[in-house]
Protein backbone atom coordinates (compact mmCIF):
# COMPACT_ATOMS: atom_id res chain seq x y z
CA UNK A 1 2.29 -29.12 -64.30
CA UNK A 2 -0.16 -29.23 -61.21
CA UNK A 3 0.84 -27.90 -58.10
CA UNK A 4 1.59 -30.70 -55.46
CA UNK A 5 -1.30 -31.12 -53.22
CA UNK A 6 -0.62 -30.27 -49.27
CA UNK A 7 -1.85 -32.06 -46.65
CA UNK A 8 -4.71 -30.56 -44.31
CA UNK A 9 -2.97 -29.13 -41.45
CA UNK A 10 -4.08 -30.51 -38.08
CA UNK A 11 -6.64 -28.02 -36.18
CA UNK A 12 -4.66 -26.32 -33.18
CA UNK A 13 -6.97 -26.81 -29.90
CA UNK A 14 -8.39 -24.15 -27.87
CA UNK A 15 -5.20 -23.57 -24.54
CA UNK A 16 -8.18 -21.58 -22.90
CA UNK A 17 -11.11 -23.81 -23.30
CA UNK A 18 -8.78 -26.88 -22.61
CA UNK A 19 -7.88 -25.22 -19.10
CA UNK A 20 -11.41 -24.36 -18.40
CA UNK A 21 -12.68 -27.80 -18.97
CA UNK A 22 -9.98 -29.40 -16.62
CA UNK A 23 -10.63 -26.92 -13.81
CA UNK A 24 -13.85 -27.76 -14.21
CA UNK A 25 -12.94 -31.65 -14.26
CA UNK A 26 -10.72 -30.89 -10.72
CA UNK A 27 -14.03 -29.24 -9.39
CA UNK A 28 -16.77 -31.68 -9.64
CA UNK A 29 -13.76 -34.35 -8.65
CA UNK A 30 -13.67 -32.52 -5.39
CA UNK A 31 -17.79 -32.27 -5.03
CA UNK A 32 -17.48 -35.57 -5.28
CA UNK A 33 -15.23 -36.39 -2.94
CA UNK A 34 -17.16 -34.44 -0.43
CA UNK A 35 -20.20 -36.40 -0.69
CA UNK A 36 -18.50 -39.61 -0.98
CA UNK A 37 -16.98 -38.27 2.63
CA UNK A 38 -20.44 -37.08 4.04
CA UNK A 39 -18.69 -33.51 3.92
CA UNK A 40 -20.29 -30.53 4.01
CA UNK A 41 -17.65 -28.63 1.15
CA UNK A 42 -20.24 -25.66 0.46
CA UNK A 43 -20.34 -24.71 3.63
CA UNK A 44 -17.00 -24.66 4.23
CA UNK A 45 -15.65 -23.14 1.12
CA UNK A 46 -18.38 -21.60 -0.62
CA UNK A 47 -16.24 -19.05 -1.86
CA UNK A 48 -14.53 -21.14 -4.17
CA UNK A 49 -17.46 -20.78 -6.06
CA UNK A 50 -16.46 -17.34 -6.27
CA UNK A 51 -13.02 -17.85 -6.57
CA UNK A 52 -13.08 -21.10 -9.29
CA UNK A 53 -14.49 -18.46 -11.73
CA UNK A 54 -12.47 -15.67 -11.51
CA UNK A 55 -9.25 -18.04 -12.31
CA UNK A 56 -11.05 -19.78 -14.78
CA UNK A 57 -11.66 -15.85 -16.64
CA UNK A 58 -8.20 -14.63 -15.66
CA UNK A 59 -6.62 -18.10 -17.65
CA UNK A 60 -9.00 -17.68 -20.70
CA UNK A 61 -7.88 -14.34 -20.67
CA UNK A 62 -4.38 -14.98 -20.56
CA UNK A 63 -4.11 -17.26 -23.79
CA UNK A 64 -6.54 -14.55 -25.54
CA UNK A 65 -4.83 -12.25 -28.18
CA UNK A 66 -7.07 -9.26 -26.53
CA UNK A 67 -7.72 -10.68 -23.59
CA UNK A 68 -7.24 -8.17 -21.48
CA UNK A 69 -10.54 -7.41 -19.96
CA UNK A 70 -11.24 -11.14 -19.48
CA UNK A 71 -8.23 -11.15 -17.70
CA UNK A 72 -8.80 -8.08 -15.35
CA UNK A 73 -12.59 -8.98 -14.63
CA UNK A 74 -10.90 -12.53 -13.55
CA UNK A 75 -8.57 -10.95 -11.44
CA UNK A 76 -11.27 -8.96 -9.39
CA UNK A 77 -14.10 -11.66 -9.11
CA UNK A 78 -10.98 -13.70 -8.07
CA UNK A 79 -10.13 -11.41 -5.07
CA UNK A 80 -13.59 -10.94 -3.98
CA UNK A 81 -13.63 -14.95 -3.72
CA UNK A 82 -10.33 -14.69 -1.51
CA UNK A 83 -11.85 -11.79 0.55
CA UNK A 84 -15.28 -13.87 1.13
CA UNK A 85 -12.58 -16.67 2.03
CA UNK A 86 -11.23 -15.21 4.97
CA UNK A 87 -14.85 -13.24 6.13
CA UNK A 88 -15.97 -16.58 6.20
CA UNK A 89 -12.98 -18.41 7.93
CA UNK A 90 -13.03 -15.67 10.59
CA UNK A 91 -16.49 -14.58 10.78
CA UNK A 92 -14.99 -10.56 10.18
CA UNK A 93 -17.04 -9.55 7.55
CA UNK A 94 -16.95 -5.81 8.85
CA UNK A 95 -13.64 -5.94 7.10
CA UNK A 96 -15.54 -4.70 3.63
CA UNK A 97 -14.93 -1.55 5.28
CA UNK A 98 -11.32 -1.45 4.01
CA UNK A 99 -11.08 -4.83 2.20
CA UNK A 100 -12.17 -3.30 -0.90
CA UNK A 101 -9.75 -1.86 -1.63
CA UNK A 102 -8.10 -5.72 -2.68
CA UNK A 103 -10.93 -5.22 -4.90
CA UNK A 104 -11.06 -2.39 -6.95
CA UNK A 105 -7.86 -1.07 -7.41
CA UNK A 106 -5.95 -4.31 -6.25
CA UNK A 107 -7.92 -6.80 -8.64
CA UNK A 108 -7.12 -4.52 -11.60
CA UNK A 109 -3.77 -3.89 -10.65
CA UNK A 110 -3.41 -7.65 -10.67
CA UNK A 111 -4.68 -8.48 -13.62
CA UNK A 112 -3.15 -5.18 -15.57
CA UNK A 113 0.48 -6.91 -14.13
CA UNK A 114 -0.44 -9.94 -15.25
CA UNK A 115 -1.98 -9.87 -18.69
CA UNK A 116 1.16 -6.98 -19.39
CA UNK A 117 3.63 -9.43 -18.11
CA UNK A 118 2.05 -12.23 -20.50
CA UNK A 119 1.63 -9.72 -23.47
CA UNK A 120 4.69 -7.85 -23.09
CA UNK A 121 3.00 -4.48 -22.86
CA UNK A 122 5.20 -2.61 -20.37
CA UNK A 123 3.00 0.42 -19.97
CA UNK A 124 0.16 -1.71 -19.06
CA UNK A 125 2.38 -4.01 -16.53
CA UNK A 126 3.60 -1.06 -15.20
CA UNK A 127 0.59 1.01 -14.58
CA UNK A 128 -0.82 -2.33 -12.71
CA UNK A 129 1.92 -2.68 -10.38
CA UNK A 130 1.51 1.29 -9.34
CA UNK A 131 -2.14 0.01 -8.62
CA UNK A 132 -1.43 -2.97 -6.78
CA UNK A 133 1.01 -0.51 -4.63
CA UNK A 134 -2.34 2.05 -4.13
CA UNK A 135 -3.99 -0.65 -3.69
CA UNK A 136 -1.88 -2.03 -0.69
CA UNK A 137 -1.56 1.35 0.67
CA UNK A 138 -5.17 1.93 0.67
CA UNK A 139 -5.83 -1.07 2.97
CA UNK A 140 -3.00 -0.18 5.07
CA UNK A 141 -4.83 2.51 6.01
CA UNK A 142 -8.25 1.12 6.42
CA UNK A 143 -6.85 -1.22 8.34
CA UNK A 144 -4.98 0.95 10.64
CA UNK A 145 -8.33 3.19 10.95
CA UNK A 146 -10.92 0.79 10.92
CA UNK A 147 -9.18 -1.67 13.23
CA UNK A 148 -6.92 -0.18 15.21
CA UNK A 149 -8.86 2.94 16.04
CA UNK A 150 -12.45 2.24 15.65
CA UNK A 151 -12.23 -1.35 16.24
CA UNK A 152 -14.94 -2.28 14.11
CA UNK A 153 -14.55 -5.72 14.62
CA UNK A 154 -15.15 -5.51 18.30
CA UNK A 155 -11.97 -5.27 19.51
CA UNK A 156 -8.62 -2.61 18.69
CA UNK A 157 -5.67 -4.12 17.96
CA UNK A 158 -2.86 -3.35 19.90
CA UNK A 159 -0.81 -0.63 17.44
CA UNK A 160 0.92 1.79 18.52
CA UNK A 161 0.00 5.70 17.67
CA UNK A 162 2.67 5.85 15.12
CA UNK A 163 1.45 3.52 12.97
CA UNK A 164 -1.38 5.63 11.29
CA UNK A 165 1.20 8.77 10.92
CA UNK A 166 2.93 6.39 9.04
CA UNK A 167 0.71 4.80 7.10
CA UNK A 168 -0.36 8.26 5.52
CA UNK A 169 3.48 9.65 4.78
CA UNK A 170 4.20 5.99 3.26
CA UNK A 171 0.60 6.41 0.99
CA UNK A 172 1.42 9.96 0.56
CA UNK A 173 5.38 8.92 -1.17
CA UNK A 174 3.52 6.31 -2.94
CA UNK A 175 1.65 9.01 -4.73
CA UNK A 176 4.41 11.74 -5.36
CA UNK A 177 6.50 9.23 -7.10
CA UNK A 178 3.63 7.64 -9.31
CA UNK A 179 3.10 11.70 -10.19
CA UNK A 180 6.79 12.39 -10.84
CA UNK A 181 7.22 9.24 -13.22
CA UNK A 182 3.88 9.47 -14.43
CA UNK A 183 4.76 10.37 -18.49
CA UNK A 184 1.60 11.22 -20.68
CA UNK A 185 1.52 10.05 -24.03
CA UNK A 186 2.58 11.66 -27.06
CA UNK A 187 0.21 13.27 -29.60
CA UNK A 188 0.44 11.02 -32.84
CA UNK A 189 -0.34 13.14 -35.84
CA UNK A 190 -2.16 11.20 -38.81
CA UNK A 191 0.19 9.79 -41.40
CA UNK A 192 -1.01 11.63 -44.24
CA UNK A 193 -0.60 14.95 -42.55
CA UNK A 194 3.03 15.89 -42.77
CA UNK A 195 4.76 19.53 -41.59
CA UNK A 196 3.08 22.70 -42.07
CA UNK A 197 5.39 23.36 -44.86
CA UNK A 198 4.46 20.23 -46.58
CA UNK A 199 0.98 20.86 -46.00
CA UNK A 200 1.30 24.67 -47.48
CA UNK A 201 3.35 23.05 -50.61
CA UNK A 202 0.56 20.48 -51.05
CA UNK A 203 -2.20 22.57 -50.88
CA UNK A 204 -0.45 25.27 -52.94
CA UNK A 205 0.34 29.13 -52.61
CA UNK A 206 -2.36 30.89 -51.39
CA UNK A 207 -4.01 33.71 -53.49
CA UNK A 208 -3.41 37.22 -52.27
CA UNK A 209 -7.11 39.21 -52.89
CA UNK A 210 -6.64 41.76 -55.62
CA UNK A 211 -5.98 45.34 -54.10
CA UNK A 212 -8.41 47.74 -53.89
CA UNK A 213 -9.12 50.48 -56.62
C-alpha cells in the first residue's frame, strides 16, 4: 500500500529581510517627499543615514537564531547615528569627548539587553544592562568634567561643586556591586571523563615495579 502523498508545504518568508525591505520602502518614500517639497532632507538629517542602518542590522539581528553580533554591531552604528544627530542639531561636536561612551560600552550594552531579552539568555541580558549602567555613568562623568569644568564647548554650565564628587561615589557603587554579583562560570568537565575513581577503575590498577634484588 503506498504511502499517501503530502502536500508541499508553503515556504516561510524571510521576518528579517521583509523588515529590511520596508524600511527601506519608508526611506526612499521620505527622499521623495523631500524633493517633491524642494527640501533639503540630507542636510538636515544626514545622520539618519547613519542611524537607518544600524536599526535595519539590530532587526535582522533580532529574528536571527545567532544573531547576536548583527544585533550588537546595529546597536552601536545606531547610537553613533543618534550622537551625530544631536552634534549636528546643536553644532557641539566637542561632545565626542565624553559622548563615546553611548558608543562603546552603551551600544553593546544595548544590544547585549536586547538580543538577551529576545533570546531569553539571562546572562547575556544581564551583563548588557550592567553595561548600559557603566555606560551611563561614564558619560555622567565626562559630562560633568568636560562641561562643567573645562567647558569645552565654550561655555561651563552652571553645576554646582558637588556634582562631580558625586558623580565618582555613584560610578564608584556602580562598580562594587557589578564586582560583588559578578559570578564566574563553572568549569564543565568533558562527558566522558567521570570521577577520579571512575577514571582509576577504567583505566585499571596500576602495576607496582617489581622490588629490587
Amino acid at each position: 500500500m503506498s504511502e499517501p502523498v503530502q502536500p508541499p508545504k508553503a515556504r516561510s518568508g524571510s521576518r528579517g529581510a521583509a523588515l529590511l525591505g520596508a524600511a527601506m520602502i519608508v526611506v526612499g518614500l521620505v527622499f521623495y517627499a523631500g524633493q517633491w517639497l524642494n527640501f533639503d532632507i540630507g542636510a538636515a538629517a544626514w545622520p539618519f543615514y547613519v542611524i537607518a542602518p544600524g536599526l535595519a542590522l539590530v532587526t535582522l539581528g533580532l529574528t536571527q537564531r545567532r544573531g547576536s553580533g548583527l544585533t550588537i554591531a546595529g546597536s552601536v552604528v545606531t547610537m553613533v547615528g543618534l550622537v551625530l544627530l544631536y552634534q549636528n542639531a546643536t553644532d557641539r561636536f566637542q561632545s565626542w569627548a565624553y559622548a563615546w561612551a553611548l558608543v562603546g560600552p552603551g551600544g553593546s550594552g544595548i544590544g547585549m539587553l536586547l538580543y538577551g531579552t529576545r533570546s531569553g539568555d539571562r546572562k547575556m541580558a544581564r551583563d548588557g544592562f550592567w553595561t548600559i549602567l557603566t555606560a551611563l555613568g561614564l558619560f555622567a562623568a565626562g559630562l560633568v568634567f568636560f562641561e562643567g569644568i573645562i567647558g569645552i564647548s565654550g561655555e561651563r554650565l552652571p553645576l554646582p561643586n558637588w556634582v562631580l564628587p558625586v558623580a565618582l561615589i555613584v560610578i564608584g557603587v556602580l562598580v562594587l556591586l557589578r564586582g560583588l554579583t559578578f559570578r564566574a562560570p563553572m568549569p564543565t568537565m568533558p562527558d566522558d571523563v567521570g570521577t577520579p575513581s571512575e577514571a582509576a577503575s577504567v583505566s585499571g590498577p596500576t602495576e607496582e615495579p617489581p622490588p629490587d634484588s
